[in-house]
N, C-alpha and C. Protein backbone atom coordinates (compact mmCIF):
# COMPACT_ATOMS: atom_id res chain seq x y z
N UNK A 1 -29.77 60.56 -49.34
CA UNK A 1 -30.79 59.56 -49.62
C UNK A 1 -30.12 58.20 -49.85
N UNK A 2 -30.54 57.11 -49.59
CA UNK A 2 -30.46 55.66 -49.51
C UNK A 2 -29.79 55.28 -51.15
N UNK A 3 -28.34 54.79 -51.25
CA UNK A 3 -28.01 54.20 -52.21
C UNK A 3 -28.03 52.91 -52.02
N UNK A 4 -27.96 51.92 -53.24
CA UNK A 4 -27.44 50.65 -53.02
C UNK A 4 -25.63 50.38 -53.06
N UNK A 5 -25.50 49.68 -52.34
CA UNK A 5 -23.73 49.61 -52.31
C UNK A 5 -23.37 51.03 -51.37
N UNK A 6 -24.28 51.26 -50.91
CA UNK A 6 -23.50 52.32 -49.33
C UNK A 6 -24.07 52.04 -48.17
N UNK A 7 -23.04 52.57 -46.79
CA UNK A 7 -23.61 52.19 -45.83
C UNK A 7 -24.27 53.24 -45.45
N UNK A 8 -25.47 52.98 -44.78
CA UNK A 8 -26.34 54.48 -44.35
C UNK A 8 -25.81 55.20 -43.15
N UNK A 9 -25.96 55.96 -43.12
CA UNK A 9 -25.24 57.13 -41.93
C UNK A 9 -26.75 57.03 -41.29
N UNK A 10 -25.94 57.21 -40.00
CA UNK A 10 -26.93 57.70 -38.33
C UNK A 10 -26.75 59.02 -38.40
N UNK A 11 -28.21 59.60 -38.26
CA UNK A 11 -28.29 61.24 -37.96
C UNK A 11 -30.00 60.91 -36.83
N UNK A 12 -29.65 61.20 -35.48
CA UNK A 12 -30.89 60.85 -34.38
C UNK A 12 -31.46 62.31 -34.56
N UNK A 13 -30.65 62.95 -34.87
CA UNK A 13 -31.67 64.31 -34.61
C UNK A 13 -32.59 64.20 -36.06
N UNK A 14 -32.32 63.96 -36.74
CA UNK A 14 -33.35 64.21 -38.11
C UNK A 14 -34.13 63.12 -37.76
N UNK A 15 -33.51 61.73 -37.55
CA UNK A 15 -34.59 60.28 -37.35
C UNK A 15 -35.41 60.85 -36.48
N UNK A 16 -35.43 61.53 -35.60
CA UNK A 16 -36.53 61.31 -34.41
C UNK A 16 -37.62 62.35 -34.95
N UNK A 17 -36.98 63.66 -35.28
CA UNK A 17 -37.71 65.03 -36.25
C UNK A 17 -38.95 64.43 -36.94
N UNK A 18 -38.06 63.44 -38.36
CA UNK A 18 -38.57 62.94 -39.67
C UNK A 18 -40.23 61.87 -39.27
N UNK A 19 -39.31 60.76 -37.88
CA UNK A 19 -40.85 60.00 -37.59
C UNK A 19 -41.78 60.93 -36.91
N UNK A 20 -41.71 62.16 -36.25
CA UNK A 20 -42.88 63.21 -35.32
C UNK A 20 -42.92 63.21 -36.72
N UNK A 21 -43.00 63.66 -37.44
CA UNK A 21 -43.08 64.42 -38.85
C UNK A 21 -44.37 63.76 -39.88
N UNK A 22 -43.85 62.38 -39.83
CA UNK A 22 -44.56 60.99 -40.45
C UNK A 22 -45.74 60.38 -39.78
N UNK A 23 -45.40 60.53 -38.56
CA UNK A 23 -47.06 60.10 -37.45
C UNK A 23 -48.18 60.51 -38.74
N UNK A 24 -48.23 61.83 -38.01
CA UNK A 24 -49.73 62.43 -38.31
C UNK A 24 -49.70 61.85 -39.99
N UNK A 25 -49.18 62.01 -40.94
CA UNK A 25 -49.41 61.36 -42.22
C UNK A 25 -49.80 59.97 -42.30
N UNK A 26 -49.46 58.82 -41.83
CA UNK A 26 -49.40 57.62 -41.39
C UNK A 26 -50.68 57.27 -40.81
N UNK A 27 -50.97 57.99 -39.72
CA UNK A 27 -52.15 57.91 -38.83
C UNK A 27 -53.35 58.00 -40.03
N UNK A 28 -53.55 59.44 -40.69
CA UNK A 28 -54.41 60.18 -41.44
C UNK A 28 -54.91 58.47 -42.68
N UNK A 29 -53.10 57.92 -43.17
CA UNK A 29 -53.52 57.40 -44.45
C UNK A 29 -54.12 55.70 -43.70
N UNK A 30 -54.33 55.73 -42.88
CA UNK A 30 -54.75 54.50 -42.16
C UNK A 30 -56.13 54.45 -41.40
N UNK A 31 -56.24 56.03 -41.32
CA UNK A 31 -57.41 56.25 -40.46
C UNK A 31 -57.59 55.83 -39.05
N UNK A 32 -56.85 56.61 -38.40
CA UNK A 32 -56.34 56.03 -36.96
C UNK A 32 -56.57 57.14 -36.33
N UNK A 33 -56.59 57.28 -35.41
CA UNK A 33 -56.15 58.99 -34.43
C UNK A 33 -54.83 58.70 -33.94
N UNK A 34 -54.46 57.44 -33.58
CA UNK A 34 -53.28 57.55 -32.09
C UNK A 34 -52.20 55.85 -32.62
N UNK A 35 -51.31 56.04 -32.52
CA UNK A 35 -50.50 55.13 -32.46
C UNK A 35 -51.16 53.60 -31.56
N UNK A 36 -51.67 54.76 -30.59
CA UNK A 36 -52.16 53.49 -29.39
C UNK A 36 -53.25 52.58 -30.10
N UNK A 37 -53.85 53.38 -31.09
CA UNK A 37 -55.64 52.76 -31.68
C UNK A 37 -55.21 52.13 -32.26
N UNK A 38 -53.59 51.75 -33.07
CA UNK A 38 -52.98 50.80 -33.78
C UNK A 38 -52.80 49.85 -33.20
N UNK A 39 -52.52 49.95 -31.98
CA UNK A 39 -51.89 49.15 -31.16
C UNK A 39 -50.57 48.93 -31.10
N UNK A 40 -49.82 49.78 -31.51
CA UNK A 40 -48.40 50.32 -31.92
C UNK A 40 -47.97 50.97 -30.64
N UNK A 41 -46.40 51.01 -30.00
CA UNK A 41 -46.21 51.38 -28.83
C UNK A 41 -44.93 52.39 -29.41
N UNK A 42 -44.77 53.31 -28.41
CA UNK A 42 -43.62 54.57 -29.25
C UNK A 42 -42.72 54.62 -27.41
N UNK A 43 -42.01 53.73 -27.25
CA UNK A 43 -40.99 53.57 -26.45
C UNK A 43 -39.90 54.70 -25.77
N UNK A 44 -39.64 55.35 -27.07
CA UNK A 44 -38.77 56.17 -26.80
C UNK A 44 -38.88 57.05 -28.17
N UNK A 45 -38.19 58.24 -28.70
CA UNK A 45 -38.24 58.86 -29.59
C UNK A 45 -37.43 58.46 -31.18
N UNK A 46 -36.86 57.38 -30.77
CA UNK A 46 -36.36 56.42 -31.90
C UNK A 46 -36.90 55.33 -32.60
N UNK A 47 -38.06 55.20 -31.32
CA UNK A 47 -38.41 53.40 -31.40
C UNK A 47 -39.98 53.44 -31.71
N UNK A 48 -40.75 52.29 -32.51
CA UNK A 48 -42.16 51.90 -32.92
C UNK A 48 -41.90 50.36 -32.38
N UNK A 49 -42.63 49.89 -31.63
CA UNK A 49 -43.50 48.39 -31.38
C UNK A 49 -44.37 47.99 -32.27
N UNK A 50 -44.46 47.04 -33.40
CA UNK A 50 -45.73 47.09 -34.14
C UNK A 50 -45.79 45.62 -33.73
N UNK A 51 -47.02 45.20 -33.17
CA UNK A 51 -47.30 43.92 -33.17
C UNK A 51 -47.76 43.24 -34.53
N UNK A 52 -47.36 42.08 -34.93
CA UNK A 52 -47.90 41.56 -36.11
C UNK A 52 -48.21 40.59 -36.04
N UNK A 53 -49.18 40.03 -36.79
CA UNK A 53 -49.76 38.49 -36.80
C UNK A 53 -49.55 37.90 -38.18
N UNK A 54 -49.13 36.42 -38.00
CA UNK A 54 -49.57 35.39 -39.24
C UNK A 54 -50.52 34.06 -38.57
N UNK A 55 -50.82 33.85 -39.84
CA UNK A 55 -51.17 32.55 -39.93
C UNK A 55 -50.70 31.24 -40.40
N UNK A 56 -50.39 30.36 -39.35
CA UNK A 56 -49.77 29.08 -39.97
C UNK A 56 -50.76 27.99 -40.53
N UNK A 57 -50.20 27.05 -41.16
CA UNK A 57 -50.21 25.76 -42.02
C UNK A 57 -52.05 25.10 -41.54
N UNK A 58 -52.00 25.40 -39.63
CA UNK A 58 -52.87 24.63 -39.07
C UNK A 58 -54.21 25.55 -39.22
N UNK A 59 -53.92 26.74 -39.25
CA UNK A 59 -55.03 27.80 -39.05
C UNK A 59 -54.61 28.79 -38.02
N UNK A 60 -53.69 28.02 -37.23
CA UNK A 60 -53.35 28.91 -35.73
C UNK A 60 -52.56 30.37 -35.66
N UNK A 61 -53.25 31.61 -35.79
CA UNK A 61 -52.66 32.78 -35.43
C UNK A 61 -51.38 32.62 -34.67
N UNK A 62 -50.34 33.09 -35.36
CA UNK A 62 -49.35 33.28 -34.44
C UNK A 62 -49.06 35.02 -34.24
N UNK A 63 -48.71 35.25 -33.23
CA UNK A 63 -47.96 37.05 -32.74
C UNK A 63 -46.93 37.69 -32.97
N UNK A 64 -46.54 38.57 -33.04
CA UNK A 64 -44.87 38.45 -33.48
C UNK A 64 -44.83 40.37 -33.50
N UNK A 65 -43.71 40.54 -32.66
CA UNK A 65 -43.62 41.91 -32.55
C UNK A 65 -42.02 42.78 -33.18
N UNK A 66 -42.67 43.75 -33.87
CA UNK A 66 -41.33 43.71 -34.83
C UNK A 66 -41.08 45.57 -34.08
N UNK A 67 -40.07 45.63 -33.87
CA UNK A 67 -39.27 47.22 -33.43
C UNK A 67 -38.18 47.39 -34.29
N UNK A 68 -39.09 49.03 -35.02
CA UNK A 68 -38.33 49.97 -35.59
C UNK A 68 -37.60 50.79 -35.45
N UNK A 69 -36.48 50.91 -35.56
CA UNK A 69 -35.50 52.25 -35.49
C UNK A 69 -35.09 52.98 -36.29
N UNK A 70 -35.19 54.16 -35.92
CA UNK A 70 -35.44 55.70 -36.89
C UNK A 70 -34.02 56.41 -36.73
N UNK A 71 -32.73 55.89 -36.45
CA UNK A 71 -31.65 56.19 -35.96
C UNK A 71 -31.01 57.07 -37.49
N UNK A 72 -31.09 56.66 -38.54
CA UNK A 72 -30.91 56.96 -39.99
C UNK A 72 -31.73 57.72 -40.89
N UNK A 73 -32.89 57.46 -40.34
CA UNK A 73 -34.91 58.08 -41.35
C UNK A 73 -34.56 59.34 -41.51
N UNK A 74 -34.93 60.17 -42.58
CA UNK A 74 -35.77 59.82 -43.26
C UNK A 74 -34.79 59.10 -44.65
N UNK A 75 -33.62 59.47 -44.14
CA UNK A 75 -32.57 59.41 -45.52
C UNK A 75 -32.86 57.68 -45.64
N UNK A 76 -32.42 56.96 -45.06
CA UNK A 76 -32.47 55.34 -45.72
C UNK A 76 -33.80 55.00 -44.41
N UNK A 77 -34.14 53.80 -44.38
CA UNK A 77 -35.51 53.00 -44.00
C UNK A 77 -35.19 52.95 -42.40
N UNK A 78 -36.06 52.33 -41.51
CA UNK A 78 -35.81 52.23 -40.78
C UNK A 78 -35.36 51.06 -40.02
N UNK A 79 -34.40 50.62 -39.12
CA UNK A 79 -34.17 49.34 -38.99
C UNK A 79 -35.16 48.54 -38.77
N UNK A 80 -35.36 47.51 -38.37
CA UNK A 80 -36.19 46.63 -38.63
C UNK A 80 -35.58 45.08 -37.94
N UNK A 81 -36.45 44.62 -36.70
CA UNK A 81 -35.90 43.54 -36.52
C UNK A 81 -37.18 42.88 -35.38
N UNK A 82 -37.33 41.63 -35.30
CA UNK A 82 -38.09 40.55 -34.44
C UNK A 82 -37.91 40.60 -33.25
N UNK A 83 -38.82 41.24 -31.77
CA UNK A 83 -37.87 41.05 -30.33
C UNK A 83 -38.69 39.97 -30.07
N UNK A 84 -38.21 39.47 -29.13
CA UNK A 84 -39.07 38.97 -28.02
C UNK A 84 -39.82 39.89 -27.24
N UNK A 85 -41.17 39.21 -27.45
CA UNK A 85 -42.61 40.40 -26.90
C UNK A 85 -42.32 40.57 -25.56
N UNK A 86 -42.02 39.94 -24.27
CA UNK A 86 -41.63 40.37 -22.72
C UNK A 86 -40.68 41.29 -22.93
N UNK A 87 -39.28 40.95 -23.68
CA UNK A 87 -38.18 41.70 -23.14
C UNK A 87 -37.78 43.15 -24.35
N UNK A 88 -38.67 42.83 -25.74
CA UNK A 88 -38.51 44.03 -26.31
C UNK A 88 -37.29 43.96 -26.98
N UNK A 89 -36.34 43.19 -26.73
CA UNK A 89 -35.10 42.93 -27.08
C UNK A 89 -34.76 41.50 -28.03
N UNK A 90 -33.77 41.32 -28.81
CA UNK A 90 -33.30 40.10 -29.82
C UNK A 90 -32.38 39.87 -28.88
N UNK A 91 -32.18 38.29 -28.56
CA UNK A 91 -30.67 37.70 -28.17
C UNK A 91 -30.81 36.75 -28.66
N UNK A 92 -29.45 36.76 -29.76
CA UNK A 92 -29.73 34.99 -30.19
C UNK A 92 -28.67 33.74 -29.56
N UNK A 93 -28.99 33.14 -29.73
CA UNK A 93 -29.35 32.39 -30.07
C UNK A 93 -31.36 32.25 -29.31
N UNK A 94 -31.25 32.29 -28.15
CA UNK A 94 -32.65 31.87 -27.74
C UNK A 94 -33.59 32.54 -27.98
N UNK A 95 -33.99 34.37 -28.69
CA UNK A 95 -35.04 34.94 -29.39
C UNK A 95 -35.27 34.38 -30.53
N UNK A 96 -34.35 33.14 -31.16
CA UNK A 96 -34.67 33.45 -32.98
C UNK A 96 -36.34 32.68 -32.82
N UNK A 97 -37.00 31.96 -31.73
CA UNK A 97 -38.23 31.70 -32.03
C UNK A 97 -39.47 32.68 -32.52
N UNK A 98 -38.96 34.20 -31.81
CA UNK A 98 -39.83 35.41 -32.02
C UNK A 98 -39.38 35.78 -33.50
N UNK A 99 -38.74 35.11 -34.75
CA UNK A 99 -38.57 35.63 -35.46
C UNK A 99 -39.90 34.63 -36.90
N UNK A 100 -40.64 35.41 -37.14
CA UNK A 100 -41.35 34.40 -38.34
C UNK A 100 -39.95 34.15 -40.12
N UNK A 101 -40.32 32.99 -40.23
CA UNK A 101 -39.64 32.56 -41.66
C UNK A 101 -40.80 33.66 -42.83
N UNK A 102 -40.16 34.03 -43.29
CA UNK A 102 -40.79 34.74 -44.04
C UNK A 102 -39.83 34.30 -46.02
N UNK A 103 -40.37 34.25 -46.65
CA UNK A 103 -40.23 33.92 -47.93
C UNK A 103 -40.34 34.37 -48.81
N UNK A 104 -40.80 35.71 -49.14
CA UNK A 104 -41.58 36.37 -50.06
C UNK A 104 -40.58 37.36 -51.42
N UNK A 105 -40.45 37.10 -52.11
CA UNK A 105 -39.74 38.22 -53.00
C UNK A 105 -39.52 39.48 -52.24
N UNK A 106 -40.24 39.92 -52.03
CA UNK A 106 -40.40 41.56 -51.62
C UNK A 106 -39.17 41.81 -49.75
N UNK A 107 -39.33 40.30 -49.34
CA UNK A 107 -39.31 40.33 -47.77
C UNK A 107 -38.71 38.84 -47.52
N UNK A 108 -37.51 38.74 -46.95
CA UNK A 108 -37.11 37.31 -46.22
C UNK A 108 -36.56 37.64 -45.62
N UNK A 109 -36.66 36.58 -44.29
CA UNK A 109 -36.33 36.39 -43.16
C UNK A 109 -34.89 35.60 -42.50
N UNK A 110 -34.11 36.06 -42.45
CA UNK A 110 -32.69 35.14 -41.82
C UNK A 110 -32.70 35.75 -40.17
N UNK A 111 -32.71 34.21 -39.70
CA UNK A 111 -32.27 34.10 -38.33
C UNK A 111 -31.08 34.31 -38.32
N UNK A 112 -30.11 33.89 -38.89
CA UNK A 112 -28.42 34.00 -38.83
C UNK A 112 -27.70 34.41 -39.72
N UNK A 113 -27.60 35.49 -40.48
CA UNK A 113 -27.47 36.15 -41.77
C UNK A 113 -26.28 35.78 -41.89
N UNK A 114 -25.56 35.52 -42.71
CA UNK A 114 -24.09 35.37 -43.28
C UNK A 114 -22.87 34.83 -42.31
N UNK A 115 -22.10 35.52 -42.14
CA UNK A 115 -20.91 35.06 -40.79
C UNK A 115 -21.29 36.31 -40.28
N UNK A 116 -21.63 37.41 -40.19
CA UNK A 116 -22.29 38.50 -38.80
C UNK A 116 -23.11 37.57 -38.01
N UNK A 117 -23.96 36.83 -38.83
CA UNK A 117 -25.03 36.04 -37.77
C UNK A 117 -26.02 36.84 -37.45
N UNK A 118 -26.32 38.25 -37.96
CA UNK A 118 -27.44 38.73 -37.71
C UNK A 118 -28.57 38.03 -37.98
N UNK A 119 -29.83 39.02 -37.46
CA UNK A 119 -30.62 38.81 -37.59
C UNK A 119 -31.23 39.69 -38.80
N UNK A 120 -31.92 39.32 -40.12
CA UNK A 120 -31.88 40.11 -41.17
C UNK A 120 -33.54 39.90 -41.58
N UNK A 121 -33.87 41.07 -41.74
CA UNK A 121 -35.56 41.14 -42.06
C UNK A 121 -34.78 41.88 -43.99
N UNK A 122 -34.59 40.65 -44.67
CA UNK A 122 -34.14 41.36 -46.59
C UNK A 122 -35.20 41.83 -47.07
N UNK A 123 -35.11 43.13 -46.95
CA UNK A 123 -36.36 43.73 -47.46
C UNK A 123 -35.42 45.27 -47.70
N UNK A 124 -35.56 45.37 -49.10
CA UNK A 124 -35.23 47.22 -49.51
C UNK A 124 -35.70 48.13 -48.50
N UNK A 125 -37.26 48.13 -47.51
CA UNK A 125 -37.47 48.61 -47.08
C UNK A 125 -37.01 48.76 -45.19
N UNK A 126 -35.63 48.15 -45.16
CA UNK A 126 -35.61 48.11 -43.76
C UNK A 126 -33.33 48.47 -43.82
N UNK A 127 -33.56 48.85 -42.49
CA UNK A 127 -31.79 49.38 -43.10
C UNK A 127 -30.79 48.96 -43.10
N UNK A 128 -31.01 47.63 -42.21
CA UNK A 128 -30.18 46.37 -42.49
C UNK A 128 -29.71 45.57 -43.57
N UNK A 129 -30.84 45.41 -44.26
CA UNK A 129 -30.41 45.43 -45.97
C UNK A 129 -29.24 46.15 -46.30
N UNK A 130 -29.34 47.23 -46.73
CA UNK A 130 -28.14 48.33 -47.00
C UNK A 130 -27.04 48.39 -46.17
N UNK A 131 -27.48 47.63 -44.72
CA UNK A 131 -25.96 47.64 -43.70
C UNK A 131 -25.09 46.62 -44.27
N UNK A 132 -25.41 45.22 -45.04
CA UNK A 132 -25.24 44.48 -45.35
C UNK A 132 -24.47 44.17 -47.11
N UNK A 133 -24.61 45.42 -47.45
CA UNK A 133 -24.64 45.60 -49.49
C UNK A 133 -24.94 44.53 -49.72
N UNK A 134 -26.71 44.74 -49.52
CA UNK A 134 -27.43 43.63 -50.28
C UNK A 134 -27.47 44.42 -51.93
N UNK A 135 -27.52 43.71 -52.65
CA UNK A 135 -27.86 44.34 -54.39
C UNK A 135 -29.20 44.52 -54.08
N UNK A 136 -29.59 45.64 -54.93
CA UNK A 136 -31.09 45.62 -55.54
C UNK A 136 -31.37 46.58 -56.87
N UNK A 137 -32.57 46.13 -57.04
CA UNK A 137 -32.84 46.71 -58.84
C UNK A 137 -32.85 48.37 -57.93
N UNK A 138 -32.46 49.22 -59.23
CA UNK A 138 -32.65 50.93 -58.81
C UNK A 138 -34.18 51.03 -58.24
N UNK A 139 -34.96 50.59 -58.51
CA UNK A 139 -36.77 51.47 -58.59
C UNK A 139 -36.96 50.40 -56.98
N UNK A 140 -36.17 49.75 -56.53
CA UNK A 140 -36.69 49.21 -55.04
C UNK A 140 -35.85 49.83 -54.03
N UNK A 141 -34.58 50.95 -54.42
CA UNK A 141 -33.92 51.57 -53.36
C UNK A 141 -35.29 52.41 -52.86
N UNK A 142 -34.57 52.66 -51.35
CA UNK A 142 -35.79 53.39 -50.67
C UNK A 142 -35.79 54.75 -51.29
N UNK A 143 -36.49 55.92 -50.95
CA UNK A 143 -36.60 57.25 -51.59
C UNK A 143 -37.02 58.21 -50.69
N UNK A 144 -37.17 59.34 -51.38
CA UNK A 144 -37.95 60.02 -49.73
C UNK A 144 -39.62 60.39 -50.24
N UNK A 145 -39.62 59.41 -50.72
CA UNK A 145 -41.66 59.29 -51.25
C UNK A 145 -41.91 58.24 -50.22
N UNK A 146 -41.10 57.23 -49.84
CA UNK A 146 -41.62 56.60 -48.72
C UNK A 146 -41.40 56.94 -46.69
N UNK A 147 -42.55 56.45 -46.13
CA UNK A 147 -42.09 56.28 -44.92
C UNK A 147 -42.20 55.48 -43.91
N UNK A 148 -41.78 55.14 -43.13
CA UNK A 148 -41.81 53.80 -42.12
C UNK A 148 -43.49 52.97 -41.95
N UNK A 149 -44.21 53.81 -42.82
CA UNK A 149 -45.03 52.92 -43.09
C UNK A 149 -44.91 52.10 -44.46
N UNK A 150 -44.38 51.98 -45.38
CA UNK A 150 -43.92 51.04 -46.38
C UNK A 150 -43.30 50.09 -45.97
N UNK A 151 -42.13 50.00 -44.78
CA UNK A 151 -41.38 49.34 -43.77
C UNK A 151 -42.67 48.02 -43.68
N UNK A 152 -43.55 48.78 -42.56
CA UNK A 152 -44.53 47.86 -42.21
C UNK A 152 -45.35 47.39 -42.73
N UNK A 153 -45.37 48.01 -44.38
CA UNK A 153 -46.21 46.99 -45.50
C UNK A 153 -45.64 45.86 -45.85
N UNK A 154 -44.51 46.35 -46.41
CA UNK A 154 -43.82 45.13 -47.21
C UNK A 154 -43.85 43.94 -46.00
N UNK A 155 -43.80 44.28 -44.82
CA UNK A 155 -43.50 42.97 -43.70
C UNK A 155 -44.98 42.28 -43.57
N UNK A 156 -45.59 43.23 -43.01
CA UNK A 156 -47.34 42.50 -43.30
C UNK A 156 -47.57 41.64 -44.25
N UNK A 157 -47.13 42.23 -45.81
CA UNK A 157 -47.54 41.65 -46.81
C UNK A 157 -46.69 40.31 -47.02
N UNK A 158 -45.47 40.17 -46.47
CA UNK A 158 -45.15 38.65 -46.50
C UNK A 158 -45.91 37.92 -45.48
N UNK A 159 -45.69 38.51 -44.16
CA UNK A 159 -46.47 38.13 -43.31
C UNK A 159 -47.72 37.44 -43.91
N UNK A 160 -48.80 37.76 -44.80
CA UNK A 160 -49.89 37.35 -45.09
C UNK A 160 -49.84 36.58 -46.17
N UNK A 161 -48.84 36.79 -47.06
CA UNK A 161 -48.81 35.59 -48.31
C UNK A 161 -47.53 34.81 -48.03
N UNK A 162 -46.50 34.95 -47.60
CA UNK A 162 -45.29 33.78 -47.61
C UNK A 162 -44.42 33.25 -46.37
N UNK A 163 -45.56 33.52 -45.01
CA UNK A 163 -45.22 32.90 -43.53
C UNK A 163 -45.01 31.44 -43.71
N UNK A 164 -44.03 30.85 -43.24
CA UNK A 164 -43.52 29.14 -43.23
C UNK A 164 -43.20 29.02 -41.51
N UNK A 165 -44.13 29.64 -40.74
CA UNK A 165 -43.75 28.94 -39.65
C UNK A 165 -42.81 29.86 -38.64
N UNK A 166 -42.49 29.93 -37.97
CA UNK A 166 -41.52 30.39 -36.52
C UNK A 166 -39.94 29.78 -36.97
N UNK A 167 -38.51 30.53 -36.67
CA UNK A 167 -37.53 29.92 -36.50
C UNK A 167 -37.01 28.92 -35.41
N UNK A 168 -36.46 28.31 -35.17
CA UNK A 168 -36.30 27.61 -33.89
C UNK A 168 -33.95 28.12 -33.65
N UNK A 169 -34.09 27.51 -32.39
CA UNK A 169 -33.07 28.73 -31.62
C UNK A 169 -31.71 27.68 -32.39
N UNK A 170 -31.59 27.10 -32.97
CA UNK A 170 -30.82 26.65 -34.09
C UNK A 170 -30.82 27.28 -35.66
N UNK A 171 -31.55 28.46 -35.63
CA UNK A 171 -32.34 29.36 -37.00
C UNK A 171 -32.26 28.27 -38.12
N UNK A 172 -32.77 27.11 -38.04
CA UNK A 172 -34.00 26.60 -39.27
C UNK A 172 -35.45 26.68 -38.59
């Protein structure tokens, strides 16, 4: 299970097991039948598409599609990162526009994380955090009471209270 100050281990055979496993729970606590009725896309047996929306400053909906990876699940979170909606894929410098600024206690957003230069969605709930030994209080390490749908709360929920806008391919 997910410590703080360790790096998480890859196990694909349990990640892929753990999310078949999590669907039908997920679906049930959302009231969905199908990934598709989400509008959620399942790529491959590792991968979730979740499209997400904010709202900026003007009123104007913006889109923004975030892909999960279950390469580690159920033991630590799942990765977590911004593609570009055509190619499905991050390259930066010129994807960091598909990435929203996000601000929120719970959830922030770095276009260019530290000297890696990643791309970092800081959120306890995603596994990049922990790739990184970000600190966090004990009661926000992940657990196995959660599942890749907490991932996609905590992001929504900045998404809806602390969006500042799109990065630009200079990540301010």
């Amino acid at each position: 299970m997910a410590q703080a100050g360790t790096l998480p281990t890859l196990d694909l055979q349990a990640g892929a097991a753990a999310f078949d496993r999590d669907i039908p729970r997920v679906l049930a606590l959302v009231g969905a039948t199908s990934l598709v009725a989400l509008g959620w896309s399942r790529p491959n047996r590792l991968t979730l598409l979740v499209p997400m929306r904010a709202v900026d400053a003007r009123g104007t909906v913006e889109e923004f599609l975030l892909r999960l990876g279950f390469e580690a699940y159920p033991a630590w979170p799942p990765s977590a990162q911004f593609v570009n909606p055509s190619t499905k894929t991050f390259m930066s410098p010129q994807d960091r526009c598909f990435i929203p600024k996000l601000t929120s206690q719970e959830c922030h957003t770095h276009a260019a994380y530290g000297e890696t230069g990643i791309q970092l969605i800081c959120c306890s709930a995603t596994r990049e955090f922990y790739e990184v030994l970000h600190s966090v209080e004990a009661r926000y390490v992940w657990s196995d009471r959660n599942t890749f749908y907490s991932t996609i709360v905590a992001i929504e929920r900045a998404m809806a209270e602390s969006y500042q806008g799109r990065f630009t391919a200079d990540g301010r």
